[in-house]
C-alpha atoms as a PDB file:
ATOM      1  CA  UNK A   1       4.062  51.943  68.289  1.00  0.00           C
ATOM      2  CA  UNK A   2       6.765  53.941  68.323  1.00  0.00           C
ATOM      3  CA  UNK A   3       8.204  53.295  64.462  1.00  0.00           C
ATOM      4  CA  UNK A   4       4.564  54.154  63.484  1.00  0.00           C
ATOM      5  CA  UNK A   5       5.180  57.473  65.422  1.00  0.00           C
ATOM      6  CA  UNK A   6       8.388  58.039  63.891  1.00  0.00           C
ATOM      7  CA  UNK A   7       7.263  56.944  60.408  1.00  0.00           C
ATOM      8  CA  UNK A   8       3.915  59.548  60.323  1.00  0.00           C
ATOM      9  CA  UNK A   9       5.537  62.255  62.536  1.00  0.00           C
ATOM     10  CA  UNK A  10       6.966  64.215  59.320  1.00  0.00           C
ATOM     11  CA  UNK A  11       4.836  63.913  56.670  1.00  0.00           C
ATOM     12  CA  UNK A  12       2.023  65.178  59.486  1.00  0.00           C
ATOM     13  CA  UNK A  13       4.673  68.122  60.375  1.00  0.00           C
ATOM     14  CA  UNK A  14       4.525  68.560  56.475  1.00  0.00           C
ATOM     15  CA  UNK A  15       0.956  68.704  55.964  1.00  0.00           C
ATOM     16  CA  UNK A  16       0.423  70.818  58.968  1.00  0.00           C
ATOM     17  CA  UNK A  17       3.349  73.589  57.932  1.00  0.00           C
ATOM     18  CA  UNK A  18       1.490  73.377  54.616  1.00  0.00           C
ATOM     19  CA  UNK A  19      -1.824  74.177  56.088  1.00  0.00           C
ATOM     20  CA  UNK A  20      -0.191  76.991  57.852  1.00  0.00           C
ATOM     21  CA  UNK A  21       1.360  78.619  55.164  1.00  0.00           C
ATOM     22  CA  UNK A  22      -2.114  78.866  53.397  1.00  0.00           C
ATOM     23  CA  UNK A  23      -3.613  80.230  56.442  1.00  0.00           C
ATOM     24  CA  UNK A  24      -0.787  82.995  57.036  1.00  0.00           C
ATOM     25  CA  UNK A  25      -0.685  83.841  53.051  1.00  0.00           C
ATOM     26  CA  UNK A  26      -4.087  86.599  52.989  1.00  0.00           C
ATOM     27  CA  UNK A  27      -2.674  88.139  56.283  1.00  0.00           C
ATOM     28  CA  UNK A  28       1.038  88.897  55.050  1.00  0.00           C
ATOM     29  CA  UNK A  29      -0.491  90.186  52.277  1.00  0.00           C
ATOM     30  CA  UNK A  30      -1.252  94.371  52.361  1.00  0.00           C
ATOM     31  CA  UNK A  31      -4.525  96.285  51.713  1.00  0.00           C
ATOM     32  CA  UNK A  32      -4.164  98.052  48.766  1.00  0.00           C
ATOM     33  CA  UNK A  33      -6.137 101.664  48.414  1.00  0.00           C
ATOM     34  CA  UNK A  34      -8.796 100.070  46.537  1.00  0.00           C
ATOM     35  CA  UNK A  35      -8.984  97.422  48.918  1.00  0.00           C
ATOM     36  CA  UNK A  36      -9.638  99.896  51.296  1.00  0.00           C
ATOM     37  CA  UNK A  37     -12.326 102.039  49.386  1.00  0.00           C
ATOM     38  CA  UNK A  38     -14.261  98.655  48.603  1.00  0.00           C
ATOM     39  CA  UNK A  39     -14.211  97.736  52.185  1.00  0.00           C
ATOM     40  CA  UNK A  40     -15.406 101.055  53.590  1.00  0.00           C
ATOM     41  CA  UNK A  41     -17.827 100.747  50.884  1.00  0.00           C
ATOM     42  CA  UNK A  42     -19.467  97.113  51.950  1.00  0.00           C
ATOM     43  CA  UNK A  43     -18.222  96.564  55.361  1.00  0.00           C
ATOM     44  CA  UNK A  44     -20.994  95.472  57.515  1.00  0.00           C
ATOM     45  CA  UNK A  45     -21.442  96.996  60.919  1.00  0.00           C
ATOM     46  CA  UNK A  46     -19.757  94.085  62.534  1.00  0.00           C
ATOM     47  CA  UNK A  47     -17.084  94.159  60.124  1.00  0.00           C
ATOM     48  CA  UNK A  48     -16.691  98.576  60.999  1.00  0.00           C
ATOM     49  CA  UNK A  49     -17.361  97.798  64.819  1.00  0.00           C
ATOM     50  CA  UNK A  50     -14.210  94.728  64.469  1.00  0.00           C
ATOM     51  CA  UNK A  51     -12.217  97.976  62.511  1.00  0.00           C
ATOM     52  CA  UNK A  52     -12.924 100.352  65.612  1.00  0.00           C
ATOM     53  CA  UNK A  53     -11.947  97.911  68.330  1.00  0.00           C
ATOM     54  CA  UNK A  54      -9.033  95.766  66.400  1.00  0.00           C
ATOM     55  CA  UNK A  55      -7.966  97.747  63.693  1.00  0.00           C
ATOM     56  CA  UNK A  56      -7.789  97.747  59.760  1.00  0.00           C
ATOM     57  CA  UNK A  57      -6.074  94.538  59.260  1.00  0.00           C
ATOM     58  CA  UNK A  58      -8.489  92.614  60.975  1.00  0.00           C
ATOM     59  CA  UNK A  59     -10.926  94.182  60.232  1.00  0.00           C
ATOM     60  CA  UNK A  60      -9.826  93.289  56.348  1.00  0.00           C
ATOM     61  CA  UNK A  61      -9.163  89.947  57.024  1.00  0.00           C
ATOM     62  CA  UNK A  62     -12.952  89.562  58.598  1.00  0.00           C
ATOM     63  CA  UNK A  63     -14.394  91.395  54.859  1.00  0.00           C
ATOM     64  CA  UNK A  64     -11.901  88.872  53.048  1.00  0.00           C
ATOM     65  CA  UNK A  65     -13.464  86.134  54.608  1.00  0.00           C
ATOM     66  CA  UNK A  66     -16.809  87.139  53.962  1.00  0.00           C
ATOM     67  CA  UNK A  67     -16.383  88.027  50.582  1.00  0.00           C
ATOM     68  CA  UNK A  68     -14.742  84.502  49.961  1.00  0.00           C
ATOM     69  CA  UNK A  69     -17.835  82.995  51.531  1.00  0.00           C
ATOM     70  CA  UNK A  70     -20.265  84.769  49.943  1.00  0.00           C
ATOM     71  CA  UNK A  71     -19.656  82.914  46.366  1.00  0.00           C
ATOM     72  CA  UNK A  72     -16.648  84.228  45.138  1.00  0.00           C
ATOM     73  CA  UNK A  73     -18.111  86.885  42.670  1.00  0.00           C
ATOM     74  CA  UNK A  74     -15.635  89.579  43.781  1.00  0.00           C
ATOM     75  CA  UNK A  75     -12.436  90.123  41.556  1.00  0.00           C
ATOM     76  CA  UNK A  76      -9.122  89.312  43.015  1.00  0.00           C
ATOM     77  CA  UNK A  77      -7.290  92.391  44.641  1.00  0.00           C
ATOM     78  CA  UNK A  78      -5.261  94.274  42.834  1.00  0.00           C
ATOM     79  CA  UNK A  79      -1.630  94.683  44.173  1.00  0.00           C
END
């Protein structure tokens, strides 16, 4: 039991860092102006009441996800 442990323990550290690193990527990345006009544009009032209580970057991240959900007819941001 425990060379089974040691055998899967890094390639399951591996796949989790790589997970994570996907997951981190959209919130190191900045709101651009546009970003920002769009997003005042089309926010929903959930998305505006999550900008008043958490601030922009969350508030972002919540329209990101959306958008991505909502069949990915949105163009890329521009950086």
């Amino acid at each position: 039991m425990v060379a089974l442990s040691v055998i899967l323990f890094p390639p399951l550290l591996i796949a989790f860092l790589l997970v994570m690193e996907r997951v981190e990527e959209p919130l190191r990345r900045p709101a651009g102006p546009r970003e920002v006009s769009e997003f005042l544009h089309t926010a929903t009032q959930g998305e505006v009441d999550t900008l008043a209580q958490s601030g922009i970057r969350r508030a972002i991240g919540r329209w990101r996800r959306r958008r991505r959900t909502s069949g990915g007819t949105a163009s890329p941001p521009l950086v």
